[in-house]
N, C-alpha and C. Protein backbone atom coordinates (compact mmCIF):
# COMPACT_ATOMS: atom_id res chain seq x y z
N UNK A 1 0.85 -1.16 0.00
CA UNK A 1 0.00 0.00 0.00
C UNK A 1 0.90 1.23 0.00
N UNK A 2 0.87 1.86 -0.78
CA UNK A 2 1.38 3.38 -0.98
C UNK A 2 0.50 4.76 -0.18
N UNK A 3 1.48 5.04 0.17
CA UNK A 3 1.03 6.38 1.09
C UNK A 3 0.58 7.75 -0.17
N UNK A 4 -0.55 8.04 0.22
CA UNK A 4 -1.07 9.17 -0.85
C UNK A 4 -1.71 10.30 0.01
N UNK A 5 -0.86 11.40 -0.85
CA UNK A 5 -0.83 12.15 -0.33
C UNK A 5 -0.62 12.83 1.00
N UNK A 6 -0.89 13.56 1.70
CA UNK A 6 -0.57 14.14 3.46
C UNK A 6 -1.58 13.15 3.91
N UNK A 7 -1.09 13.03 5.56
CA UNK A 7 -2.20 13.06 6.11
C UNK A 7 -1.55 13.28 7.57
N UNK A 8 -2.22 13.91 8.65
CA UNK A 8 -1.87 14.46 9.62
C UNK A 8 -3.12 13.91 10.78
N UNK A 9 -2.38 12.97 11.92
CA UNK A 9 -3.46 12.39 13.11
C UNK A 9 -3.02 13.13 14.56
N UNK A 10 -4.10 13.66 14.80
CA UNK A 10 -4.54 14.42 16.03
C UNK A 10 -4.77 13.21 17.49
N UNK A 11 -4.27 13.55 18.58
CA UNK A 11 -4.60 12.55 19.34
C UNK A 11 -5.24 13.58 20.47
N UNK A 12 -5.96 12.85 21.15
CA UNK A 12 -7.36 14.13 21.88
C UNK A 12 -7.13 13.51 22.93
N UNK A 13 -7.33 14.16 24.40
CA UNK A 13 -7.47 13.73 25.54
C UNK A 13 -8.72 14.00 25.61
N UNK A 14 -9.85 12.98 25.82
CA UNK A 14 -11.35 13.53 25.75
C UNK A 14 -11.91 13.23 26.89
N UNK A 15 -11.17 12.88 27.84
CA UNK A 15 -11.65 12.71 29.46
C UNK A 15 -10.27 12.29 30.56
N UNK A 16 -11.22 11.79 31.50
CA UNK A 16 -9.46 11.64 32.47
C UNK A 16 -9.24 9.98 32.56
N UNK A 17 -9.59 9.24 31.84
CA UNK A 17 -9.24 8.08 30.74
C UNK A 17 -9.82 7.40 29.60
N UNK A 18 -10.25 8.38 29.08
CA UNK A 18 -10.27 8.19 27.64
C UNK A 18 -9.51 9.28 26.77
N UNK A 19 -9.71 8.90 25.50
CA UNK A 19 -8.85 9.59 24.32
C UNK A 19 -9.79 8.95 23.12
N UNK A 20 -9.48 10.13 22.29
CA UNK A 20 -9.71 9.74 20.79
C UNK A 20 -8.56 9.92 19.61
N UNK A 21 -8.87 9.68 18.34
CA UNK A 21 -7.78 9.98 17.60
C UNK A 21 -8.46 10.17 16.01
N UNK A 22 -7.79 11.46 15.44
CA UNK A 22 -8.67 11.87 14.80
C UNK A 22 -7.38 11.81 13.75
N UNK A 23 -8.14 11.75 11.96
CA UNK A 23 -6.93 11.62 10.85
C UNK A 23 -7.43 12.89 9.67
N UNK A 24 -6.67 13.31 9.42
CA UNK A 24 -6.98 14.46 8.31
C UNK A 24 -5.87 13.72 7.09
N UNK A 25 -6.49 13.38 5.71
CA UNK A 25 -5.86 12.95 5.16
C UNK A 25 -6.92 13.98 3.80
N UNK A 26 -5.47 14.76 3.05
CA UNK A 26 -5.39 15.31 2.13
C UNK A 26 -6.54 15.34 1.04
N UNK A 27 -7.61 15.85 0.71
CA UNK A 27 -9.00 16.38 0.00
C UNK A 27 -9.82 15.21 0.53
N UNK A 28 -9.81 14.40 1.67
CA UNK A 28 -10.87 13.89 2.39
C UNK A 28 -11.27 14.76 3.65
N UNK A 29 -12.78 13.38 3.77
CA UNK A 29 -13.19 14.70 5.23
C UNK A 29 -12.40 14.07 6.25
N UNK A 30 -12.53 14.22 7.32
CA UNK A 30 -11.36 13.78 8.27
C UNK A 30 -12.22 12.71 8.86
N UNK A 31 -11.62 11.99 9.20
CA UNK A 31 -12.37 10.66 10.55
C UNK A 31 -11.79 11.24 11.75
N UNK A 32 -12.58 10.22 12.40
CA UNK A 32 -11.93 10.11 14.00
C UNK A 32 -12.80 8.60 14.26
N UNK A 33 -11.83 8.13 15.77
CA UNK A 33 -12.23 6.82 15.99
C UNK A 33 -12.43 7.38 17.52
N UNK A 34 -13.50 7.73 18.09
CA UNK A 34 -13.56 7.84 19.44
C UNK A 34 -15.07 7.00 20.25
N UNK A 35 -14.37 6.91 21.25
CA UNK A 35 -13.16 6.54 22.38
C UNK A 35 -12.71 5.19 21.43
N UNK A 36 -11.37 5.91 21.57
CA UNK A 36 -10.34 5.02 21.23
C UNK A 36 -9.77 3.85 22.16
N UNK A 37 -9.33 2.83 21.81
CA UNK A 37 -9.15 1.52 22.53
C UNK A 37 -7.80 1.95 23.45
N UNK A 38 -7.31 1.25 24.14
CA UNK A 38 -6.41 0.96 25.20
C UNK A 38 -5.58 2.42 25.65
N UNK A 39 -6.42 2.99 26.81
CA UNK A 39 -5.98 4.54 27.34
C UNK A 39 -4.91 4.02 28.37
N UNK A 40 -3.92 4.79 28.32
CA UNK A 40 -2.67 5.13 29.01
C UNK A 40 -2.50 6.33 29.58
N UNK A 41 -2.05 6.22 30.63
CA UNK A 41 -1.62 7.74 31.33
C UNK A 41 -0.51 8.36 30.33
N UNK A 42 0.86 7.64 29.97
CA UNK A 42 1.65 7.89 29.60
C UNK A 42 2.02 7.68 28.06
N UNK A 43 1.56 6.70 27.31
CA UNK A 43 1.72 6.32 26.29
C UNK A 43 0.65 5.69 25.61
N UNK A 44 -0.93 6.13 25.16
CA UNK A 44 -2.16 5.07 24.28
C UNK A 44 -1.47 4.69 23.24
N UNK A 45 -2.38 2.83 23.71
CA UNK A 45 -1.87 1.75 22.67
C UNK A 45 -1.82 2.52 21.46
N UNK A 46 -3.27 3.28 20.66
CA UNK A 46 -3.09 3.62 19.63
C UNK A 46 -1.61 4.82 18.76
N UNK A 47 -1.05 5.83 20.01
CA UNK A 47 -0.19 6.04 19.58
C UNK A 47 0.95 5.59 20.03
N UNK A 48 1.32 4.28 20.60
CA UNK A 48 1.91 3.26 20.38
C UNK A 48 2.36 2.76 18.77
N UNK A 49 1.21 2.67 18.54
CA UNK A 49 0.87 1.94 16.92
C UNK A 49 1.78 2.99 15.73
N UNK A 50 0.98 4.16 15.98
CA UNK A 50 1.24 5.41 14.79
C UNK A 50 2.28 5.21 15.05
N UNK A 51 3.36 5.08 15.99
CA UNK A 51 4.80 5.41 15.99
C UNK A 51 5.43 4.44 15.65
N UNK A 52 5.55 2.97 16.18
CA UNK A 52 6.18 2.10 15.09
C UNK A 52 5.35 1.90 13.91
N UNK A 53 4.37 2.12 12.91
CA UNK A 53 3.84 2.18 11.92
C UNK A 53 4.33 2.83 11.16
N UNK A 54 4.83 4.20 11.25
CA UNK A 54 5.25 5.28 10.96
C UNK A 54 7.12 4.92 11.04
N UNK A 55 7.90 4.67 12.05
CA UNK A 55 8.75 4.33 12.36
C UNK A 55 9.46 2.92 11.58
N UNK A 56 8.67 2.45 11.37
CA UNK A 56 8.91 0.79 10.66
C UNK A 56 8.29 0.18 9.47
N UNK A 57 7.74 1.50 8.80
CA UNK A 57 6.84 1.49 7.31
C UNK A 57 6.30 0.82 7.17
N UNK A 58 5.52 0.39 8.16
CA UNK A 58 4.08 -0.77 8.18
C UNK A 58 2.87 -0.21 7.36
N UNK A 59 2.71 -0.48 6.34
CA UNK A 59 1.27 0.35 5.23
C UNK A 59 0.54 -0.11 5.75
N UNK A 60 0.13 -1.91 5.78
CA UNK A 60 -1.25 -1.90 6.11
C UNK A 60 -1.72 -2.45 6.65
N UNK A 61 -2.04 -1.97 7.97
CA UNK A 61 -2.17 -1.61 9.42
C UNK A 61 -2.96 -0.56 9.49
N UNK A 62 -3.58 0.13 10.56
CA UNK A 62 -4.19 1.01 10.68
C UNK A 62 -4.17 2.14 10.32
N UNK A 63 -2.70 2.96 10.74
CA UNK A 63 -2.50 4.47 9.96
C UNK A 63 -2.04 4.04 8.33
N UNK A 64 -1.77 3.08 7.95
CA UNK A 64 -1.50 3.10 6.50
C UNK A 64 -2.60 3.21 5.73
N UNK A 65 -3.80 2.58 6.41
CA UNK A 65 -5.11 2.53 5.89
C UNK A 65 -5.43 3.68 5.89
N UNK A 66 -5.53 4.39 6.60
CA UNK A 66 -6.33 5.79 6.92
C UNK A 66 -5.58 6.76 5.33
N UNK A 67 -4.36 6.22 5.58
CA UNK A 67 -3.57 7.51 4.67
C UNK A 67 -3.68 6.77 2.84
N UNK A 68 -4.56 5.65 3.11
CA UNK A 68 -5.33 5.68 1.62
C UNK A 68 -6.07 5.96 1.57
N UNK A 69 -6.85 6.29 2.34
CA UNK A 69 -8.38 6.40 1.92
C UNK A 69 -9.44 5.79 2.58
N UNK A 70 -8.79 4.73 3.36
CA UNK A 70 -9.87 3.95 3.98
C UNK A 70 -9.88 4.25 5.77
N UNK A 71 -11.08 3.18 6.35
CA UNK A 71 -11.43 3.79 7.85
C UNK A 71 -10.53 2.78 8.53
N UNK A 72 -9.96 1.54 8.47
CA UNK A 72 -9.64 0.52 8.93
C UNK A 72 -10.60 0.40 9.99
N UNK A 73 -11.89 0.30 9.50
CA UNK A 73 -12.78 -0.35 10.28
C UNK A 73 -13.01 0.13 11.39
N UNK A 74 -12.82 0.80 11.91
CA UNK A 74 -13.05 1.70 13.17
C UNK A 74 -13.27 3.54 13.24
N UNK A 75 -12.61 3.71 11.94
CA UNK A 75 -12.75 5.38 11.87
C UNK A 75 -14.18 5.63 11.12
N UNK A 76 -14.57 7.02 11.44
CA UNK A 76 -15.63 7.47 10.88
C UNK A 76 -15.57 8.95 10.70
N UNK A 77 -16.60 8.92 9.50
CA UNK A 77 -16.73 10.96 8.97
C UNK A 77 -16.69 11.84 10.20
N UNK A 78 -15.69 12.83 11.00
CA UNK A 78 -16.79 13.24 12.04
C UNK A 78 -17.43 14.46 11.55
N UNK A 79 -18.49 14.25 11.98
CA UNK A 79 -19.51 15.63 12.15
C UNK A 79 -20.62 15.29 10.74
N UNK A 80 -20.99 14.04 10.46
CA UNK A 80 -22.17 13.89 9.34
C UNK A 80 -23.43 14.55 9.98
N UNK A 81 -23.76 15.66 9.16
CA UNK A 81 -24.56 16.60 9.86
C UNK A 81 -25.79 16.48 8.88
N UNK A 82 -26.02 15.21 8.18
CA UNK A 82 -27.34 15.36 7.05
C UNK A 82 -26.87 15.92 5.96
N UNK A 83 -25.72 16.74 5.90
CA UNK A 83 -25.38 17.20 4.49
C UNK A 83 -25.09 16.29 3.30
N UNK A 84 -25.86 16.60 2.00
CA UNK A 84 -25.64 15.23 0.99
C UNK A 84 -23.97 15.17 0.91
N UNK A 85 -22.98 16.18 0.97
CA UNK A 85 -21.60 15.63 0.90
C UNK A 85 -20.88 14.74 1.52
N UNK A 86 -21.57 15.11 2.34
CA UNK A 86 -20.77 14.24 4.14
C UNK A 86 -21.50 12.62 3.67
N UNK A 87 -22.58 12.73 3.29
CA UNK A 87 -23.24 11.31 3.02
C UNK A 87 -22.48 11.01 2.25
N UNK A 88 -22.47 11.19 0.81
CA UNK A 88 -21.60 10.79 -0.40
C UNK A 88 -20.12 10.26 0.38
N UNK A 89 -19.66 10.91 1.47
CA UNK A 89 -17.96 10.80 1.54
C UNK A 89 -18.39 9.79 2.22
N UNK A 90 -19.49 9.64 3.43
CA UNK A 90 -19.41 8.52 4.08
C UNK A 90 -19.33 7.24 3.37
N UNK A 91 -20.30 7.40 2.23
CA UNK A 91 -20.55 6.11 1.67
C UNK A 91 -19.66 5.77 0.44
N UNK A 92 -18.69 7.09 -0.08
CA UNK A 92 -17.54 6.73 -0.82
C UNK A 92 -16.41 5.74 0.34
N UNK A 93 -16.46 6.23 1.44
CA UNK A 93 -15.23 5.90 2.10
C UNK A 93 -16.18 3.98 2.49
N UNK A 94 -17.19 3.68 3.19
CA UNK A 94 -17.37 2.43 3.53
C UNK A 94 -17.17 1.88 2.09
N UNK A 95 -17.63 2.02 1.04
CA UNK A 95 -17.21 1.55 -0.53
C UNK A 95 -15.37 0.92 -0.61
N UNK A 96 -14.57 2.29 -0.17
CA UNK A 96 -13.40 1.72 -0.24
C UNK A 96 -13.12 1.08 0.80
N UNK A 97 -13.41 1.22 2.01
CA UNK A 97 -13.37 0.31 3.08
C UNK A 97 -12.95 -1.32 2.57
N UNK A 98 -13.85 -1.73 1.83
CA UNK A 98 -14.44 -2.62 1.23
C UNK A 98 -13.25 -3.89 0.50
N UNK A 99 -12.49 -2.36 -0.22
CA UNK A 99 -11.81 -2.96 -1.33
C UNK A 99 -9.84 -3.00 -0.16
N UNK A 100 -9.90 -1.79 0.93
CA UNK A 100 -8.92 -1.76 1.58
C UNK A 100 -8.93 -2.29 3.05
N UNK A 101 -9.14 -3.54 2.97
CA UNK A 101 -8.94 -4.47 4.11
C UNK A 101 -7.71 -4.79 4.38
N UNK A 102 -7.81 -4.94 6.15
CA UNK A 102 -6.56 -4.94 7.00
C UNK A 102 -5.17 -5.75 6.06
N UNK A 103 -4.21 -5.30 6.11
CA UNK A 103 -3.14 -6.19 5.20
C UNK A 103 -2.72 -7.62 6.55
N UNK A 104 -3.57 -8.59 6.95
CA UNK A 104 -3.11 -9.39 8.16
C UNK A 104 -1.72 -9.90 8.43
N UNK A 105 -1.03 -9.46 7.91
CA UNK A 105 0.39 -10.01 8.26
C UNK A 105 1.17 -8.54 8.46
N UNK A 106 0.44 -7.18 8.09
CA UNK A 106 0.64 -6.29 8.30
C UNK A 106 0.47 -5.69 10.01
N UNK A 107 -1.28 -5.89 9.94
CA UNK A 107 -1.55 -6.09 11.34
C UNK A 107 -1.08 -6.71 12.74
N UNK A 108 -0.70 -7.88 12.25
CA UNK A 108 -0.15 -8.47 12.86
C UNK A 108 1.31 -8.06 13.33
N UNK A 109 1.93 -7.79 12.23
CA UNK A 109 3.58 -7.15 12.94
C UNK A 109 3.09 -6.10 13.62
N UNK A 110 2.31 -5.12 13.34
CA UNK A 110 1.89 -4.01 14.56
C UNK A 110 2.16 -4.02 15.36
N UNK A 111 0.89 -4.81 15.18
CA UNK A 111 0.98 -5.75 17.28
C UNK A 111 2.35 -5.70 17.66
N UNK A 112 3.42 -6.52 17.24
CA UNK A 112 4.24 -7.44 17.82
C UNK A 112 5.51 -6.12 17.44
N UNK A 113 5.13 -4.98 16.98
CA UNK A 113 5.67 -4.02 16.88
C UNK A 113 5.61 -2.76 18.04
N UNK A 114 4.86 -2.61 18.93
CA UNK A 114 3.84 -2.41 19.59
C UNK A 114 4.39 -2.82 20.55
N UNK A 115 4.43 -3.62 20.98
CA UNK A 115 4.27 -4.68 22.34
C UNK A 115 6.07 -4.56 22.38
N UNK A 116 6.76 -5.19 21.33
CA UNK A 116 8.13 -5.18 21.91
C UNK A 116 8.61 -3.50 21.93
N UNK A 117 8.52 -2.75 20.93
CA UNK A 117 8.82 -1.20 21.27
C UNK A 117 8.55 -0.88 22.97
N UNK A 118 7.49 -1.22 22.68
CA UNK A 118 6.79 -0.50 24.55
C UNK A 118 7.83 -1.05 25.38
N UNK A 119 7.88 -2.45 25.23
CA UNK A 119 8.67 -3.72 26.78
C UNK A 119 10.33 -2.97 26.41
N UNK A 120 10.57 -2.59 25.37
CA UNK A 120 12.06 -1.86 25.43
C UNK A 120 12.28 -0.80 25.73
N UNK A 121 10.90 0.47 26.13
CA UNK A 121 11.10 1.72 26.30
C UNK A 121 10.87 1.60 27.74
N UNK A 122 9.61 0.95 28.27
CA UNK A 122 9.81 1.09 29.42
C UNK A 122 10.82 0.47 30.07
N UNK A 123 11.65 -0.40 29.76
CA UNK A 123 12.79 -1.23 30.12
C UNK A 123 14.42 -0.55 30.47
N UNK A 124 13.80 0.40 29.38
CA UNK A 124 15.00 1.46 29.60
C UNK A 124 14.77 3.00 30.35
N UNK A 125 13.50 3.04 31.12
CA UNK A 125 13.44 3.88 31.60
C UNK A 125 14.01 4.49 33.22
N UNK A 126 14.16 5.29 33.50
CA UNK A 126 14.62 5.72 35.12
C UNK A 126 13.86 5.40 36.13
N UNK A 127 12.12 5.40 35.77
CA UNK A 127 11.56 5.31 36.32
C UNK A 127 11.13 3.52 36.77
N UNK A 128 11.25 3.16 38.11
CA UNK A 128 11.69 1.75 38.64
C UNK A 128 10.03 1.41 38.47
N UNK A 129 9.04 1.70 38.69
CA UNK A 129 7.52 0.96 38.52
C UNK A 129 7.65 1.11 36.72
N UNK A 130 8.20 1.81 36.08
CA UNK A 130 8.10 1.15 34.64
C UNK A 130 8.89 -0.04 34.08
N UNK A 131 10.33 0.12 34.62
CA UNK A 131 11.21 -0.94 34.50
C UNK A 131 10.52 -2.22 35.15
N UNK A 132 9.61 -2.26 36.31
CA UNK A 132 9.17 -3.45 36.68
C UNK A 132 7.88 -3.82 36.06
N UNK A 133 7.74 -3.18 34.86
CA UNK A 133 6.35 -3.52 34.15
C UNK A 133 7.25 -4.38 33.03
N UNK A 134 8.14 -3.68 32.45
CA UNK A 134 9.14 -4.45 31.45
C UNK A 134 9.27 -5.83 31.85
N UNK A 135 9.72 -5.65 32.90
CA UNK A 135 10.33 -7.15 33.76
C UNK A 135 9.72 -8.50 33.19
N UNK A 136 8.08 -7.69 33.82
CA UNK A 136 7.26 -8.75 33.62
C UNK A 136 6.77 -9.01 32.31
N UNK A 137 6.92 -7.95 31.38
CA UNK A 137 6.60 -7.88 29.92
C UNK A 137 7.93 -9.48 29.18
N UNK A 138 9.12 -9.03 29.68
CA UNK A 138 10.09 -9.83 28.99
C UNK A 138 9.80 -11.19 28.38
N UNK A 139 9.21 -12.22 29.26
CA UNK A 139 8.72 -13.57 28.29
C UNK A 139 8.14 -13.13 27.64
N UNK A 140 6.90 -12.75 27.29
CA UNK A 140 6.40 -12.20 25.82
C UNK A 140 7.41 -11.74 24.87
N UNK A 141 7.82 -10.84 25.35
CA UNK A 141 8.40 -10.25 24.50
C UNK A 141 9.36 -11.04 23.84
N UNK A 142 10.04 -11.73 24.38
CA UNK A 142 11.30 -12.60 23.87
C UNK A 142 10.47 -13.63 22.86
N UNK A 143 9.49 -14.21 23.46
CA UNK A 143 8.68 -15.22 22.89
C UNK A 143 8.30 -14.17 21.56
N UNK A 144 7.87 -12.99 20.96
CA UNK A 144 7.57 -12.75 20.18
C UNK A 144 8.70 -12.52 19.11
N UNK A 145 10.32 -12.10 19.52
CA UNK A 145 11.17 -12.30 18.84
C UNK A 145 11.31 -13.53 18.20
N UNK A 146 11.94 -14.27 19.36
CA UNK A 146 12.29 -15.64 18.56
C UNK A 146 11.20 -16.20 17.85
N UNK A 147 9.91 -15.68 18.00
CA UNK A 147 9.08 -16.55 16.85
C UNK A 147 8.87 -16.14 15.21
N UNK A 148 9.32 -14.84 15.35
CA UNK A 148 9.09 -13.81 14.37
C UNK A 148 10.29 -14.30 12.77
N UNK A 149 10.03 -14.09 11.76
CA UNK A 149 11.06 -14.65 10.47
C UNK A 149 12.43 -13.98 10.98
N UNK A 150 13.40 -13.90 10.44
CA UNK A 150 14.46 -13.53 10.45
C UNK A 150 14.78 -12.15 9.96
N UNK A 151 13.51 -11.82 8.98
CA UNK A 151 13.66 -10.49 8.47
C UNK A 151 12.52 -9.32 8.86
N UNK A 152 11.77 -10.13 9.59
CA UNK A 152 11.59 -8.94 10.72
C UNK A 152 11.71 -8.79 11.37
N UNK A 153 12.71 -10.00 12.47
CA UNK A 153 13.34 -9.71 13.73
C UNK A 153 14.68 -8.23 13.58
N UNK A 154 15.31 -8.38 12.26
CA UNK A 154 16.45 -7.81 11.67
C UNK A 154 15.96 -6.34 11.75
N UNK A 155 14.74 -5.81 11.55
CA UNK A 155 14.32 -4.36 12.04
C UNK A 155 14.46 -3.94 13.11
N UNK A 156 14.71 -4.61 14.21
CA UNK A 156 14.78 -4.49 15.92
C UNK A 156 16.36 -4.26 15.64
N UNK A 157 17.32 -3.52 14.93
CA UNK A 157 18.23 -3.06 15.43
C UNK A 157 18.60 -2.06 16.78
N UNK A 158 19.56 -2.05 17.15
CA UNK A 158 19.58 -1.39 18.28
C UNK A 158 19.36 0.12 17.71
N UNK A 159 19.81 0.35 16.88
CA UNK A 159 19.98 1.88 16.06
C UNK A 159 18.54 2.15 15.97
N UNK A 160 17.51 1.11 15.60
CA UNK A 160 16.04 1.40 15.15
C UNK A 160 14.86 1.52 16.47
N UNK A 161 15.32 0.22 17.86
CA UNK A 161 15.43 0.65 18.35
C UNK A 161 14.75 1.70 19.30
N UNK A 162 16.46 2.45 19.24
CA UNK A 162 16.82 3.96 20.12
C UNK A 162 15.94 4.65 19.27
N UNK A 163 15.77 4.70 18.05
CA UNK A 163 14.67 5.46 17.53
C UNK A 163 13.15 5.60 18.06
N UNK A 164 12.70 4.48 17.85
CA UNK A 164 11.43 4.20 18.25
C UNK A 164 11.13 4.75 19.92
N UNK A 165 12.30 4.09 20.36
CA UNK A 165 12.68 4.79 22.17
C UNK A 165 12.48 6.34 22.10
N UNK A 166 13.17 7.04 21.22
CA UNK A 166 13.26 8.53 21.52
C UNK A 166 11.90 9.03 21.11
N UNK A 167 10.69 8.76 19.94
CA UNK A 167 9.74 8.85 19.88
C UNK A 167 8.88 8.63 20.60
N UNK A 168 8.71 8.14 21.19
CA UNK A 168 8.09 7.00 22.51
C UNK A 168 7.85 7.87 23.44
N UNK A 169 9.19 8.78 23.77
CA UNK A 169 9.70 9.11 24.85
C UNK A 169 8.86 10.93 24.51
N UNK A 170 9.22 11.42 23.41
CA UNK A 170 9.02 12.89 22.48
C UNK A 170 7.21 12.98 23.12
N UNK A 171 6.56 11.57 22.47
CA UNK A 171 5.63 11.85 22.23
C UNK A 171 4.62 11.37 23.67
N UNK A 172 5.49 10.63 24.67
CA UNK A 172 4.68 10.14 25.98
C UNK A 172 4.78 11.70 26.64
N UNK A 173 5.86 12.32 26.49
CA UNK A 173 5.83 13.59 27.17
C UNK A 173 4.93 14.38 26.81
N UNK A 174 4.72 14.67 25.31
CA UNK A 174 3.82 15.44 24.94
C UNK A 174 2.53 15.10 25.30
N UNK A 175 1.88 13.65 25.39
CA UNK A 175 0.27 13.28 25.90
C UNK A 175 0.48 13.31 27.17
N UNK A 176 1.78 13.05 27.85
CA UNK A 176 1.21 13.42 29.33
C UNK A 176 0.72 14.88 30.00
N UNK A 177 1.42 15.70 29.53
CA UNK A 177 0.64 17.00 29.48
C UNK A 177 -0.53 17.56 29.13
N UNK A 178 -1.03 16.71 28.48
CA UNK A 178 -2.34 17.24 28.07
C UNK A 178 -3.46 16.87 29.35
N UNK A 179 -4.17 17.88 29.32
CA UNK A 179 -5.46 18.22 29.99
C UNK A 179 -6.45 17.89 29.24
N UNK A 180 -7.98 17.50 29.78
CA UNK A 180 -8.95 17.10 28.94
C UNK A 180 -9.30 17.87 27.89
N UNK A 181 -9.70 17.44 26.86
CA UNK A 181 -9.84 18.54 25.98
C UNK A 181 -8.69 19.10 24.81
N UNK A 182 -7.61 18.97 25.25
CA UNK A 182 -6.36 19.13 24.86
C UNK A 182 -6.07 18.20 23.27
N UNK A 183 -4.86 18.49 22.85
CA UNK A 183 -4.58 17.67 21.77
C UNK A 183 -3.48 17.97 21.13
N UNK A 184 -3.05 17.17 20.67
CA UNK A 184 -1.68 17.39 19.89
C UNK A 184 -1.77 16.27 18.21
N UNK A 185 -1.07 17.18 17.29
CA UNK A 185 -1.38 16.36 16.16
C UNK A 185 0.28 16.61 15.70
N UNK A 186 0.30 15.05 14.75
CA UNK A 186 1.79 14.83 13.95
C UNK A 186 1.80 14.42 12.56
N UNK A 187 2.34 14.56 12.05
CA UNK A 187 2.16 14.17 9.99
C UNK A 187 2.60 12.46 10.33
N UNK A 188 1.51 11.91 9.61
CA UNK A 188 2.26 10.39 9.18
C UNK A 188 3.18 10.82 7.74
């Protein structure tokens, strides 16, 4: 899946644990998926995802979907207010929905993109109740390496990584600051 055109996702603090996440992708109307799945004080699963997605050129997966054209099954028009346009886009976009289903082996590294990023950031953190979340993260995590091909274990360089770590880190700071209501948005 090829990335077309911009597209820029907003992440919302929309209560004091929930969040949403909203996508503006270039002459579409924008979605949003709210309440969004797995809220974090410090880091939501979902921008978990955007960052190794983004970080590890995963197309099709959730933000790759969005930045074609499609909802990956969870996003929607916001604000269909009865206007025939907003209808038309809704029902252009479930149309492509249709044809742009999850890439499952795409999805799947997510996950396992996801899960080991996190067990290595908090692993390396100062803070000792995160390092002891790692701890306990480690069998998984190891179990998801060694099960993984050889050539996508080979992306887990240390260099790639410290990357994913420093994003992790950029962007847990930035959602922890936010107040309800609040929001911060980044270009895929």
């Amino acid at each position: 899946m090829k990335r077309r055109g911009s597209m820029f996702v907003t992440f919302v603090r929309t209560g004091e644990r929930r969040y949403a996440v909203r996508a503006a992708v270039e002459g579409k109307a924008a979605l949003e998926m709210n309440p969004a799945p797995g809220y974090d004080p410090v880091l939501p699963h979902d921008l978990q995802h955007f960052i190794v997605e983004r970080a590890l050129g995963i197309e099709g997966a959730v933000f790759g979907q969005l930045a074609a054209g499609g909802t990956a099954g969870t996003f929607h028009v916001i604000g269909i207010d009865g206007g025939s346009q907003r209808r038309r886009e809704a029902r252009w976009r479930a149309g492509k929905q249709a044809k742009l289903t999850f890439q499952r082996d795409d999805a799947m590294r997510s996950e396992r993109a996801a899960y080991i990023c996190w067990h290595n950031w908090l692993g390396q953190s100062v803070d000792p109740a995160r390092r002891a979340k790692a701890r306990a993260m480690e069998k998984t995590a190891r179990g998801m390496l060694d099960a993984m091909p050889a050539k996508e274990r080979a992306l887990y360089s240390m260099a790639k990584l410290g990357e994913v770590r420093a994003e992790f880190e950029r962007l847990s700071q930035r959602w922890s600051k936010l107040s309800v209501g609040e929001s911060f948005t980044e270009p895929w």
